[in-house]
PDB file of N, CA and C in Angstrom:
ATOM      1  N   UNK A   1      42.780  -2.881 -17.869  1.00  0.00           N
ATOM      2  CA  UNK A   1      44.214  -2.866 -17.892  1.00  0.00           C
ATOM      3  C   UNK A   1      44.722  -3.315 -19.253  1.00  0.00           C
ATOM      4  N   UNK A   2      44.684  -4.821 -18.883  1.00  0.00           N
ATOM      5  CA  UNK A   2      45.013  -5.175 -20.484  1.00  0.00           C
ATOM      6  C   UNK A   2      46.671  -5.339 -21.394  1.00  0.00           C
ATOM      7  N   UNK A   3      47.088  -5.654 -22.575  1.00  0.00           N
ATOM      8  CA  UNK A   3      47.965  -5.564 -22.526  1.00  0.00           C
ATOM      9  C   UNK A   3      49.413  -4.344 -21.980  1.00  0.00           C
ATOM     10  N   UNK A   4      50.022  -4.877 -21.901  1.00  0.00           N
ATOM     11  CA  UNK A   4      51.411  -3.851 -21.981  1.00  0.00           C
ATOM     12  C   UNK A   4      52.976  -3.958 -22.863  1.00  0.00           C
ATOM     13  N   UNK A   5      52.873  -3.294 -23.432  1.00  0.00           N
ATOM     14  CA  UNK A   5      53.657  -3.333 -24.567  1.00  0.00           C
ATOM     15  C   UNK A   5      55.499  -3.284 -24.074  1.00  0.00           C
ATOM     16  N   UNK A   6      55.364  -2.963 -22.915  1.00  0.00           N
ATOM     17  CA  UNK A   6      57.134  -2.598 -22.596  1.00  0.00           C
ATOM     18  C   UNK A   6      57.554  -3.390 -21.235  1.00  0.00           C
ATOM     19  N   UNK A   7      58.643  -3.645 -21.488  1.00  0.00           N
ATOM     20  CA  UNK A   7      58.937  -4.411 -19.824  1.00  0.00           C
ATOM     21  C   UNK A   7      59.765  -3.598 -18.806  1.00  0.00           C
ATOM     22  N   UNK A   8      58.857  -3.808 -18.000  1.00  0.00           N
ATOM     23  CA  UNK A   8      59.386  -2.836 -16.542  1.00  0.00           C
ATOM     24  C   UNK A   8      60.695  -3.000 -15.967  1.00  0.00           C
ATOM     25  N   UNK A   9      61.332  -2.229 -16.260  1.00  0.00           N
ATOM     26  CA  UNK A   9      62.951  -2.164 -15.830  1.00  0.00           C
ATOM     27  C   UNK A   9      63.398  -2.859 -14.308  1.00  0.00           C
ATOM     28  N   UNK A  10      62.321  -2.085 -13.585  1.00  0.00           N
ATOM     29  CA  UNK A  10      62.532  -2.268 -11.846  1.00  0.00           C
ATOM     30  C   UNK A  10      61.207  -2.933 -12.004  1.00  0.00           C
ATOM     31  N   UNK A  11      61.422  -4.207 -11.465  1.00  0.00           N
ATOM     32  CA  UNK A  11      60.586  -5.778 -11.090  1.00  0.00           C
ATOM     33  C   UNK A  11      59.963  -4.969  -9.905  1.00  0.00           C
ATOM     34  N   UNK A  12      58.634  -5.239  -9.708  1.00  0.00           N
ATOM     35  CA  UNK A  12      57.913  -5.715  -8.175  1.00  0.00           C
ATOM     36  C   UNK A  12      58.364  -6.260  -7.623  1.00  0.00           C
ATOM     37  N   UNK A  13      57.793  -6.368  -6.318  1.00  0.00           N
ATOM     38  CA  UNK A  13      58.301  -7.445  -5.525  1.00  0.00           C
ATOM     39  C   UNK A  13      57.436  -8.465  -5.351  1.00  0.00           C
ATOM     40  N   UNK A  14      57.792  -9.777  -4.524  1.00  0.00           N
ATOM     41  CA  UNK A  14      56.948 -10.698  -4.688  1.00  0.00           C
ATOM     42  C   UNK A  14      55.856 -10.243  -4.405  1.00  0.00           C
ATOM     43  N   UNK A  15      55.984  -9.847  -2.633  1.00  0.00           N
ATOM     44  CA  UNK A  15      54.794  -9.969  -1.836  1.00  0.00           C
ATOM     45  C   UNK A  15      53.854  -8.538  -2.882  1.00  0.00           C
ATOM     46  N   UNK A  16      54.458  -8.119  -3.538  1.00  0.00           N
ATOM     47  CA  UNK A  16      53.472  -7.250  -4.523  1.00  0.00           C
ATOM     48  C   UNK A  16      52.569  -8.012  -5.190  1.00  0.00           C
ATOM     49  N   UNK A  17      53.434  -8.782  -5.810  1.00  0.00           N
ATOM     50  CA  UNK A  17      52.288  -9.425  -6.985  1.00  0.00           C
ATOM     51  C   UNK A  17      51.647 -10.242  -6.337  1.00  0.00           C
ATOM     52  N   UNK A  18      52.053 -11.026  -5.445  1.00  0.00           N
ATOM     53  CA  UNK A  18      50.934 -12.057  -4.602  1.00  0.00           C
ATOM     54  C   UNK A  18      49.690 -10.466  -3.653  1.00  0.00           C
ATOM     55  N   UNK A  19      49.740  -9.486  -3.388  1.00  0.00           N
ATOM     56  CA  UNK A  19      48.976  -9.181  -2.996  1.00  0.00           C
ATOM     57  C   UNK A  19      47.512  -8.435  -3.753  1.00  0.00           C
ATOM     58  N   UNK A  20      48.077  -8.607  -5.370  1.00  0.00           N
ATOM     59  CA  UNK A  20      47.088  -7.577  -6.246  1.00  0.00           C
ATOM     60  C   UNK A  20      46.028  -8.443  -6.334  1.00  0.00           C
ATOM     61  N   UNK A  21      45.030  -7.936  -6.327  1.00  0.00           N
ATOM     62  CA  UNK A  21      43.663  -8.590  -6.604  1.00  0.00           C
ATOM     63  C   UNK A  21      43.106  -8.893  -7.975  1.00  0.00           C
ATOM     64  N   UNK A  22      42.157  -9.833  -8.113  1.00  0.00           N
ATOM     65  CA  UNK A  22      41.967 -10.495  -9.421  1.00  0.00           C
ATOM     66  C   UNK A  22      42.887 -11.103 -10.244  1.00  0.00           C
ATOM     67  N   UNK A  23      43.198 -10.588 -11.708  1.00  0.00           N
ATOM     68  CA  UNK A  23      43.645 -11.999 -12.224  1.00  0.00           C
ATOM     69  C   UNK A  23      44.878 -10.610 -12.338  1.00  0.00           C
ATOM     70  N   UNK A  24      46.115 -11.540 -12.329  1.00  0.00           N
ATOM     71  CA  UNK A  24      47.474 -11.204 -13.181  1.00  0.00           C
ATOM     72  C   UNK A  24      47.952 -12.257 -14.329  1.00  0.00           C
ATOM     73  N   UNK A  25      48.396 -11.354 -14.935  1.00  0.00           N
ATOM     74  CA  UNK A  25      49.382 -12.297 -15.985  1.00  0.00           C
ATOM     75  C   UNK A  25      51.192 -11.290 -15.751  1.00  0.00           C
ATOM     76  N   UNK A  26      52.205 -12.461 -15.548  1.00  0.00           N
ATOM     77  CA  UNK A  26      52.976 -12.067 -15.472  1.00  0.00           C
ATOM     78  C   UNK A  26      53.399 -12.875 -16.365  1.00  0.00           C
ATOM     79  N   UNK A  27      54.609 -11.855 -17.030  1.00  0.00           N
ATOM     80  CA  UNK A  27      55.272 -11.785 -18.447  1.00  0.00           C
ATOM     81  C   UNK A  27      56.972 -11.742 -17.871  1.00  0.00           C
ATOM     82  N   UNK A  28      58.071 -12.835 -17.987  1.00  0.00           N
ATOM     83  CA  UNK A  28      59.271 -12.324 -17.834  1.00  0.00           C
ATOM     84  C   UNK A  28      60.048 -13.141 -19.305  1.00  0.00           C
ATOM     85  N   UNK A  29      60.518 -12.526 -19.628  1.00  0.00           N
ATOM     86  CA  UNK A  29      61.365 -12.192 -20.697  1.00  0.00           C
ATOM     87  C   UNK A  29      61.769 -10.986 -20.823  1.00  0.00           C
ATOM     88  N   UNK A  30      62.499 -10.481 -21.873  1.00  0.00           N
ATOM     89  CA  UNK A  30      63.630  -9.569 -22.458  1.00  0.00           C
ATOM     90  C   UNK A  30      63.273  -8.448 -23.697  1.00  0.00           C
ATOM     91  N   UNK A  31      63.573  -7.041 -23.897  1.00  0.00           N
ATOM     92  CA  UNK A  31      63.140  -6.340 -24.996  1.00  0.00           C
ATOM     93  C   UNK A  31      63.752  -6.930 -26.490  1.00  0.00           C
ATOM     94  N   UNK A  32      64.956  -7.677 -25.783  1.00  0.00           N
ATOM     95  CA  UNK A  32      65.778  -8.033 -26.851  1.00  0.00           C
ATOM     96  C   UNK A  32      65.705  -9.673 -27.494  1.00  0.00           C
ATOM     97  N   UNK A  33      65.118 -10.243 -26.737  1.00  0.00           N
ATOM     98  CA  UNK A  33      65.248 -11.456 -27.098  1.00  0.00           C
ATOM     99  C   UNK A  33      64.085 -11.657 -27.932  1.00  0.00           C
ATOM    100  N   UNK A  34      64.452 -12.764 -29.124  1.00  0.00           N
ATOM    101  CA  UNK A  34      63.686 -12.923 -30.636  1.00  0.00           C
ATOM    102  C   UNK A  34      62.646 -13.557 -30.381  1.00  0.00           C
ATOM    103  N   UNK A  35      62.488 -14.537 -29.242  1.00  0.00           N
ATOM    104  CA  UNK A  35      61.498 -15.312 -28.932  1.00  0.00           C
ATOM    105  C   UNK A  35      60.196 -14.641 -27.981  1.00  0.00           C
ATOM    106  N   UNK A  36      61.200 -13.775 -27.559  1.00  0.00           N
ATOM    107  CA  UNK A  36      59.786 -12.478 -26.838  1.00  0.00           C
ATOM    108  C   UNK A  36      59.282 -12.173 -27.694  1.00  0.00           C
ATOM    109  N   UNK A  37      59.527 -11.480 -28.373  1.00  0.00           N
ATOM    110  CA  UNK A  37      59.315 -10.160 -29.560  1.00  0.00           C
ATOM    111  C   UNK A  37      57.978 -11.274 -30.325  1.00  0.00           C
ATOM    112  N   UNK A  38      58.754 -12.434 -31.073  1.00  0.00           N
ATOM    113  CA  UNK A  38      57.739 -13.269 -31.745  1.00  0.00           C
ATOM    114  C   UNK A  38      56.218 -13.379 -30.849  1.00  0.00           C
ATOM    115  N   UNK A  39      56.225 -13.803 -29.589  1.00  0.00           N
ATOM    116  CA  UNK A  39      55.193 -14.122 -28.857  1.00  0.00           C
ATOM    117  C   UNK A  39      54.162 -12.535 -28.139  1.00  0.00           C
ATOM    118  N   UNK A  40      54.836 -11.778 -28.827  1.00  0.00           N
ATOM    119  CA  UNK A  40      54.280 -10.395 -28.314  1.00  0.00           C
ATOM    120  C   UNK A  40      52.476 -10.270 -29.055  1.00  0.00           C
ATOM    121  N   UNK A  41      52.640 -10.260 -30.386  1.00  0.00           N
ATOM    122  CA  UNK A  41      51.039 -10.268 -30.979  1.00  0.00           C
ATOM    123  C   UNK A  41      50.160 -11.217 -30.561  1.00  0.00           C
ATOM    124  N   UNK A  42      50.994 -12.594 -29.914  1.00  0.00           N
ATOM    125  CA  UNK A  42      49.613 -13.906 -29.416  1.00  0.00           C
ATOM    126  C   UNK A  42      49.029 -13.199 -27.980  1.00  0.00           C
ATOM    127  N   UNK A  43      50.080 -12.737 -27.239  1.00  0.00           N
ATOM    128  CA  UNK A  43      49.890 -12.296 -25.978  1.00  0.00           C
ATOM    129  C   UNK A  43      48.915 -10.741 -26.045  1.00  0.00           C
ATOM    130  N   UNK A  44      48.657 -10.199 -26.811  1.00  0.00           N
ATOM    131  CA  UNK A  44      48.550  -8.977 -26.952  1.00  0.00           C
ATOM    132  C   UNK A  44      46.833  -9.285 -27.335  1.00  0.00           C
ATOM    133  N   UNK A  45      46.611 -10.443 -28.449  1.00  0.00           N
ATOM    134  CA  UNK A  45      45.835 -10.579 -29.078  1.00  0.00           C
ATOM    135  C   UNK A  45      44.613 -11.621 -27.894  1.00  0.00           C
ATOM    136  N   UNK A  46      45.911 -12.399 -26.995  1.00  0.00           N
ATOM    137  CA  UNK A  46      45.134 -13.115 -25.619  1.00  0.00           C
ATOM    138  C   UNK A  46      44.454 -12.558 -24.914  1.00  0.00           C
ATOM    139  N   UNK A  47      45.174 -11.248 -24.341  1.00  0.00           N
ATOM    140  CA  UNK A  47      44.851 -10.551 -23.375  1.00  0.00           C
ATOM    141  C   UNK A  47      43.568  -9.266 -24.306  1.00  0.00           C
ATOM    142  N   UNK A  48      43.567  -8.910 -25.147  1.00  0.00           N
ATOM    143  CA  UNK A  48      42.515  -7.888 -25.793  1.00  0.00           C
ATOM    144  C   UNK A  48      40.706  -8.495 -25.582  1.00  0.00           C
ATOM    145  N   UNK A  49      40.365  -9.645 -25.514  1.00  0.00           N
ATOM    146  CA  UNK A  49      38.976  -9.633 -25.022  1.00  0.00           C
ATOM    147  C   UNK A  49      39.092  -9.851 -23.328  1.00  0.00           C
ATOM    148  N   UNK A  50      39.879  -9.896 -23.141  1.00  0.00           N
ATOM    149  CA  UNK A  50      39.677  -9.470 -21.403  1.00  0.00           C
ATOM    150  C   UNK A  50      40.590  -8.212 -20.304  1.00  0.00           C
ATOM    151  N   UNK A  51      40.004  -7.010 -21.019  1.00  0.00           N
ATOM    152  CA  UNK A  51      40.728  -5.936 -19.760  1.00  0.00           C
ATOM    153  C   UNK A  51      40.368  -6.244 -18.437  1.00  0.00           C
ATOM    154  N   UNK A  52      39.912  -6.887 -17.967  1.00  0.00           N
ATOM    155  CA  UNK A  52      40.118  -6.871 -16.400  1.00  0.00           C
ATOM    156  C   UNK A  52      41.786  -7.311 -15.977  1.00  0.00           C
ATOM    157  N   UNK A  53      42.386  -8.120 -16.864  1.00  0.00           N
ATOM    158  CA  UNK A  53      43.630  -8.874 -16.947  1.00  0.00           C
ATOM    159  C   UNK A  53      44.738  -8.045 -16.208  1.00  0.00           C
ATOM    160  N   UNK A  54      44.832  -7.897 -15.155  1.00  0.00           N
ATOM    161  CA  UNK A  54      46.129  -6.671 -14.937  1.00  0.00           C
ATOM    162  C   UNK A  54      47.310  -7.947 -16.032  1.00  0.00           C
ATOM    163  N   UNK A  55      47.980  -7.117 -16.576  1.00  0.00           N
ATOM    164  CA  UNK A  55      49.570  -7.716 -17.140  1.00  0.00           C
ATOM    165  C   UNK A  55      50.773  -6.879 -17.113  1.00  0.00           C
ATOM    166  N   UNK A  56      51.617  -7.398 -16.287  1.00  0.00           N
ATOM    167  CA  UNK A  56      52.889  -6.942 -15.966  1.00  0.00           C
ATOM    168  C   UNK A  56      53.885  -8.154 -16.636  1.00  0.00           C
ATOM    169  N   UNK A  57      54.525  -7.230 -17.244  1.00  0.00           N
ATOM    170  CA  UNK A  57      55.400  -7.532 -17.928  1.00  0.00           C
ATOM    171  C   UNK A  57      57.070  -7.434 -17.460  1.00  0.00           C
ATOM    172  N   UNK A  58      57.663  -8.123 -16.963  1.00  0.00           N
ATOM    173  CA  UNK A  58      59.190  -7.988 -16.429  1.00  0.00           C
ATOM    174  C   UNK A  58      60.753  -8.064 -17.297  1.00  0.00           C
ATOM    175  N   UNK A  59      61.213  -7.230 -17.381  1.00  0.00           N
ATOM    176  CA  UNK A  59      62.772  -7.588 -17.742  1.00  0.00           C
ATOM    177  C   UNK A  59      63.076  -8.332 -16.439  1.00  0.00           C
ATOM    178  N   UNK A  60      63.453  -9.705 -17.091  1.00  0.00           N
ATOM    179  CA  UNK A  60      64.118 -10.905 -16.622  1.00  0.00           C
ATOM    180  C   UNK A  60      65.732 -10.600 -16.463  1.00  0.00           C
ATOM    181  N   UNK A  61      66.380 -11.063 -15.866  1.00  0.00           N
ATOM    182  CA  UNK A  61      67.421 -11.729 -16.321  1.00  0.00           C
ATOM    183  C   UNK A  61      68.314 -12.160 -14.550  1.00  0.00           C
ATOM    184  N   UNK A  62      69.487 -12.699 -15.218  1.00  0.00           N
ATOM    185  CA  UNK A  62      69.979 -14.027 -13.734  1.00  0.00           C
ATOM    186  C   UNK A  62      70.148 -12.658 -12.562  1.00  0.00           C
ATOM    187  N   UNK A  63      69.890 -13.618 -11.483  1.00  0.00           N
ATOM    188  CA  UNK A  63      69.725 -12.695 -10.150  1.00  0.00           C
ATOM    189  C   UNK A  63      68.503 -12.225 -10.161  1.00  0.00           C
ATOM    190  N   UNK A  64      67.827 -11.831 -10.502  1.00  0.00           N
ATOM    191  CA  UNK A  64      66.578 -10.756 -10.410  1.00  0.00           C
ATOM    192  C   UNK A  64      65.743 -12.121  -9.530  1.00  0.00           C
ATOM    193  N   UNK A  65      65.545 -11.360  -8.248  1.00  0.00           N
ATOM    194  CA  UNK A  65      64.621 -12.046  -7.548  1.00  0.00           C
ATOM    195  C   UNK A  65      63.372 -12.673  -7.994  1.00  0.00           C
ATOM    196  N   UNK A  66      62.582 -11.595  -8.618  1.00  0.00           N
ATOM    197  CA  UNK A  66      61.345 -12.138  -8.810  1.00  0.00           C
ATOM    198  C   UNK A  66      61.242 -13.129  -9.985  1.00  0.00           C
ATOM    199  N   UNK A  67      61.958 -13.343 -10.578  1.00  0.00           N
ATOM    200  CA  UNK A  67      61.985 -14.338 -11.890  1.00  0.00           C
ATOM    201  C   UNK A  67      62.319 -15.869 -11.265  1.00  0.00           C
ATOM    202  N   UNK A  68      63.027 -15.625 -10.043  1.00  0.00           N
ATOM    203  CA  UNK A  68      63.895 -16.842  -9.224  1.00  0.00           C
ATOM    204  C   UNK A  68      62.559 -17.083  -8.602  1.00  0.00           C
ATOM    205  N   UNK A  69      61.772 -16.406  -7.775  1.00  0.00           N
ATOM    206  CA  UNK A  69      60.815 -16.802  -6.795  1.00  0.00           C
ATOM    207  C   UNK A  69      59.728 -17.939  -7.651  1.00  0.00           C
ATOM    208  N   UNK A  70      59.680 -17.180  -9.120  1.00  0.00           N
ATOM    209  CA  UNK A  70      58.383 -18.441  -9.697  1.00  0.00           C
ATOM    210  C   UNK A  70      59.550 -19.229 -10.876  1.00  0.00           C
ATOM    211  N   UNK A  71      60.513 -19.635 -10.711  1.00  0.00           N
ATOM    212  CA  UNK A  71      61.222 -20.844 -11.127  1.00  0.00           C
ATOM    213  C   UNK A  71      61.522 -20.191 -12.360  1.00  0.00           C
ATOM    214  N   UNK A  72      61.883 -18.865 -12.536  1.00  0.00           N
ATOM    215  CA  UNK A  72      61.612 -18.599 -14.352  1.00  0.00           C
ATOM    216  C   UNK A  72      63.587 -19.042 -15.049  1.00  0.00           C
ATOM    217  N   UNK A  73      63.372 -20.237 -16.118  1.00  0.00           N
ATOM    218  CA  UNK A  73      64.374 -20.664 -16.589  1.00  0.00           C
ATOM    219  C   UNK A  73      64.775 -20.144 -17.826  1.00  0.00           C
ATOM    220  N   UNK A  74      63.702 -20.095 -18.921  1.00  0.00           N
ATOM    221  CA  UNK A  74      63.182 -19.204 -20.293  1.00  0.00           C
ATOM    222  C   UNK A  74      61.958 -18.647 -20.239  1.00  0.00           C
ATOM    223  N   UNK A  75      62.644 -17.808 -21.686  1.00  0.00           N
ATOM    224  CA  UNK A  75      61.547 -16.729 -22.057  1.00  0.00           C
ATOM    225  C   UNK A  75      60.804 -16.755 -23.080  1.00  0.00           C
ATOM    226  N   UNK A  76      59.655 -16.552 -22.995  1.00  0.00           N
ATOM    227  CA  UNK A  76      58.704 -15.900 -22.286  1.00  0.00           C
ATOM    228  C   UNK A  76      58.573 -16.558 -21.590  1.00  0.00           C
ATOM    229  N   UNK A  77      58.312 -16.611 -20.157  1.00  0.00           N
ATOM    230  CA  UNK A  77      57.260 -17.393 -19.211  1.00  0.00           C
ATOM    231  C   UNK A  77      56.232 -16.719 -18.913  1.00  0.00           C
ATOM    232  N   UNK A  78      54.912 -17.151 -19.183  1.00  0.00           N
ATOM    233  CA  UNK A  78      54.354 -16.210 -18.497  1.00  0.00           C
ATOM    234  C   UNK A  78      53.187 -17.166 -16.886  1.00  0.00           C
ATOM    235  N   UNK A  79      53.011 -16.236 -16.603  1.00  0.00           N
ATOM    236  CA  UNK A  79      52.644 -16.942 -15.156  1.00  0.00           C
ATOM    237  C   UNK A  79      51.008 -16.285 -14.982  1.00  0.00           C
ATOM    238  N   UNK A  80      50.265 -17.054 -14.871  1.00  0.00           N
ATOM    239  CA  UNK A  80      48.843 -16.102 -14.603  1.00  0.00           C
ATOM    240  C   UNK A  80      48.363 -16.007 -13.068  1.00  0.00           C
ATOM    241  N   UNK A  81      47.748 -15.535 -11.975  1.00  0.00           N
ATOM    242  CA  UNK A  81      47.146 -15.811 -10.752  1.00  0.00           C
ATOM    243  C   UNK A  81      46.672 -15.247 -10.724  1.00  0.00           C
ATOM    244  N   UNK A  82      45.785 -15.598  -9.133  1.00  0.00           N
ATOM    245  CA  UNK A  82      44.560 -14.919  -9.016  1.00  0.00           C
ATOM    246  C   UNK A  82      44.316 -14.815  -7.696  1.00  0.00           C
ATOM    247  N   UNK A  83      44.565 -13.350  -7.432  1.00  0.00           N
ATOM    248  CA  UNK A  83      44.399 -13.306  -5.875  1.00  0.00           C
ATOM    249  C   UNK A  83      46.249 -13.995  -4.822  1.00  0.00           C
ATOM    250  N   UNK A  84      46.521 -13.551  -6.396  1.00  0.00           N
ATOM    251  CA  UNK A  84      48.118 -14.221  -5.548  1.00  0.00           C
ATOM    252  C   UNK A  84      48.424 -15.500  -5.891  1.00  0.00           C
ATOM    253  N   UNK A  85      47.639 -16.317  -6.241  1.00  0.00           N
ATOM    254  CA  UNK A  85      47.868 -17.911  -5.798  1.00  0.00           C
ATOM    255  C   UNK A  85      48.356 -17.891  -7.812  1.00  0.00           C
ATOM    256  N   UNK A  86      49.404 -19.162  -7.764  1.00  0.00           N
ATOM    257  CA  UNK A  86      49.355 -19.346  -9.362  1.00  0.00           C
ATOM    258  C   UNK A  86      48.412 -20.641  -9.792  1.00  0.00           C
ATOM    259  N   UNK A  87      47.283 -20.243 -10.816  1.00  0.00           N
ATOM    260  CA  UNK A  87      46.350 -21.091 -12.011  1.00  0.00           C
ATOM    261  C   UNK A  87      46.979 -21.530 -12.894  1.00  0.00           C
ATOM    262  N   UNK A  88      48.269 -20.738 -13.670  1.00  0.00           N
ATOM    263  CA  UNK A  88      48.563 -21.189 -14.905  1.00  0.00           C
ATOM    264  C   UNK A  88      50.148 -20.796 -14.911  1.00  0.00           C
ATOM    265  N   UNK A  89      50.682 -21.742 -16.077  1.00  0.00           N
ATOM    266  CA  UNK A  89      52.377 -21.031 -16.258  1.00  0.00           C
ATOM    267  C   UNK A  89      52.284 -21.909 -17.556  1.00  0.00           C
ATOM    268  N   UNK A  90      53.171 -20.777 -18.592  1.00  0.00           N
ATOM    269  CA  UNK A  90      53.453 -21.651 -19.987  1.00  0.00           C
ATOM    270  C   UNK A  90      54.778 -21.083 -19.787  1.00  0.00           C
ATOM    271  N   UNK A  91      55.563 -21.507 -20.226  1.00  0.00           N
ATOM    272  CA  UNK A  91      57.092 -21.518 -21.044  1.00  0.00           C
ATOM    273  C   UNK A  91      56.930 -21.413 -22.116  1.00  0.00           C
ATOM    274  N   UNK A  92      57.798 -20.222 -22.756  1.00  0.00           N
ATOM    275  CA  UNK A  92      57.713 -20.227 -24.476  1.00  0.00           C
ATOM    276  C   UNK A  92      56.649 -20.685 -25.260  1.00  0.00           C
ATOM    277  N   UNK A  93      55.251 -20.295 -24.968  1.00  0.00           N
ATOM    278  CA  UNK A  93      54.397 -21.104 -25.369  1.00  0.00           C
ATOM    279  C   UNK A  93      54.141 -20.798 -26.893  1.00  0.00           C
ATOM    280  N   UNK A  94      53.368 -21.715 -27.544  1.00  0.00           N
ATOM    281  CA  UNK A  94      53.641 -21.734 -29.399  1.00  0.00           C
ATOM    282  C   UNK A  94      52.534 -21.239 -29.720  1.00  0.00           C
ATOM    283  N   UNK A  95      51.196 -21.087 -29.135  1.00  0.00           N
ATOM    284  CA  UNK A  95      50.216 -20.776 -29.558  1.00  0.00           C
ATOM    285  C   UNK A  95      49.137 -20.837 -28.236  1.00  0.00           C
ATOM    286  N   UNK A  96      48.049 -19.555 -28.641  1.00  0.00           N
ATOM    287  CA  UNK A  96      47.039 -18.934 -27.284  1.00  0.00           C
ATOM    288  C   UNK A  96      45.972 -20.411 -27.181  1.00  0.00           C
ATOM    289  N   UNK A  97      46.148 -20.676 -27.498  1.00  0.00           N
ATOM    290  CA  UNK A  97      45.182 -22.519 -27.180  1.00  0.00           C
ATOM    291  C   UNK A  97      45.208 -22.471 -25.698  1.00  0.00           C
ATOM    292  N   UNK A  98      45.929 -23.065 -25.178  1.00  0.00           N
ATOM    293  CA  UNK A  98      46.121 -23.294 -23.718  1.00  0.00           C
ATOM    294  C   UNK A  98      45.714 -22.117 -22.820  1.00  0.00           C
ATOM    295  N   UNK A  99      46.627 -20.912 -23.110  1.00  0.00           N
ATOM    296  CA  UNK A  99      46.210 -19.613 -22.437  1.00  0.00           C
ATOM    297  C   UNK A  99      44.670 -19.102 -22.675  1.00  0.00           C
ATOM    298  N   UNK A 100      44.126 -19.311 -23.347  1.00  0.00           N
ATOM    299  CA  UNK A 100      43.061 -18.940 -24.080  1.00  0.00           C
ATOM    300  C   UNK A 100      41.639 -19.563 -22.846  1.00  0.00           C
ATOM    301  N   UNK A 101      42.115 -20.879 -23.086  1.00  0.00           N
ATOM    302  CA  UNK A 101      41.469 -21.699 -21.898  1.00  0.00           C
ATOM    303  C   UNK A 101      41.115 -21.699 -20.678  1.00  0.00           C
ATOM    304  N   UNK A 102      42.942 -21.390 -20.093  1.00  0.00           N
ATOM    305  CA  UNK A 102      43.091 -20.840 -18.745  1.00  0.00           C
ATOM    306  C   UNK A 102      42.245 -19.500 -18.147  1.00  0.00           C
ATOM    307  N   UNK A 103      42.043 -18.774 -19.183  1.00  0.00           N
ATOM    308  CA  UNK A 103      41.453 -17.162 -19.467  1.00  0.00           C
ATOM    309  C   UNK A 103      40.185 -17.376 -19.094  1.00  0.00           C
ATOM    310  N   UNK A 104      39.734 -18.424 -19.710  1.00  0.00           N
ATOM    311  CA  UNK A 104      38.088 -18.658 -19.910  1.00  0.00           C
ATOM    312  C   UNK A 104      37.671 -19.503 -18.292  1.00  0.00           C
ATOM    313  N   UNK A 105      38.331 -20.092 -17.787  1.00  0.00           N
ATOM    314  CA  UNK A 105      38.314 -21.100 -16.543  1.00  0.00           C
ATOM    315  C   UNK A 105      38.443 -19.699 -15.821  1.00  0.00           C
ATOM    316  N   UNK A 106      39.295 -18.941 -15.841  1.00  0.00           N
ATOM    317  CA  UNK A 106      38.980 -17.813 -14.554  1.00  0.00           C
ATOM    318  C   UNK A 106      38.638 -17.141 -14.513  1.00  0.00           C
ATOM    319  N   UNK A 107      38.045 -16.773 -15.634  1.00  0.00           N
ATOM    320  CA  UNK A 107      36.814 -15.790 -15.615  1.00  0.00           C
ATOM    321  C   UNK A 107      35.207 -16.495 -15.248  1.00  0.00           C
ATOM    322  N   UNK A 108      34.891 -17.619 -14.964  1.00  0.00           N
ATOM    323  CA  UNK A 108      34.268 -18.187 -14.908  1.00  0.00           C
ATOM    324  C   UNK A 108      33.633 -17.474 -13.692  1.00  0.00           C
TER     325      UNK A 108
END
């Protein structure tokens, strides 16, 4: 799978993403916002030694259910699980250190 470069207009639904198998990374932020855009090559560059990674990527914004269901306040958040359940969540994160980690713990 692996990265994805564009954010999906029409969100999944929850019980979607809690039902996909193996690992997800979910991505909610904006095409437009500066702080997405910046964090696009760490995420791109995170996710490139592991395609098994499904990554869905969401246009966020207020109301949109699925951003409300996992607490999303800013952007980027991204959210990782596995088998549904959530392992990991960064907020605006500054650098793949942490994610990098998380990656390596569930692939284990």
């Amino acid at each position: 799978m692996a990265y994805t470069a564009t954010y999906a207009s029409q969100e999944p639904a929850r019980d979607e993403i809690d039902a996909l198998p193996g690992l997800t990374l979910v991505e909610f932020g904006a095409p437009w916002c500066p702080i997405c855009q910046g964090a696009q090559p760490m995420i791109a560059d995170l996710l490139a030694p592991h395609p098994d990674v499904r990554h869905i990527k969401v246009e966020d914004g207020r109301g949109k259910p699925l951003g409300r269901s996992f607490a999303v306040k800013l952007w980027p958040t991204l959210v990782l699980l596995r088998e549904g359940a959530v392992i990991g969540r960064w907020v605006r994160p500054h650098t793949a250190t942490e994610l990098v980690a998380a990656l390596a713990r569930a692939d284990a």
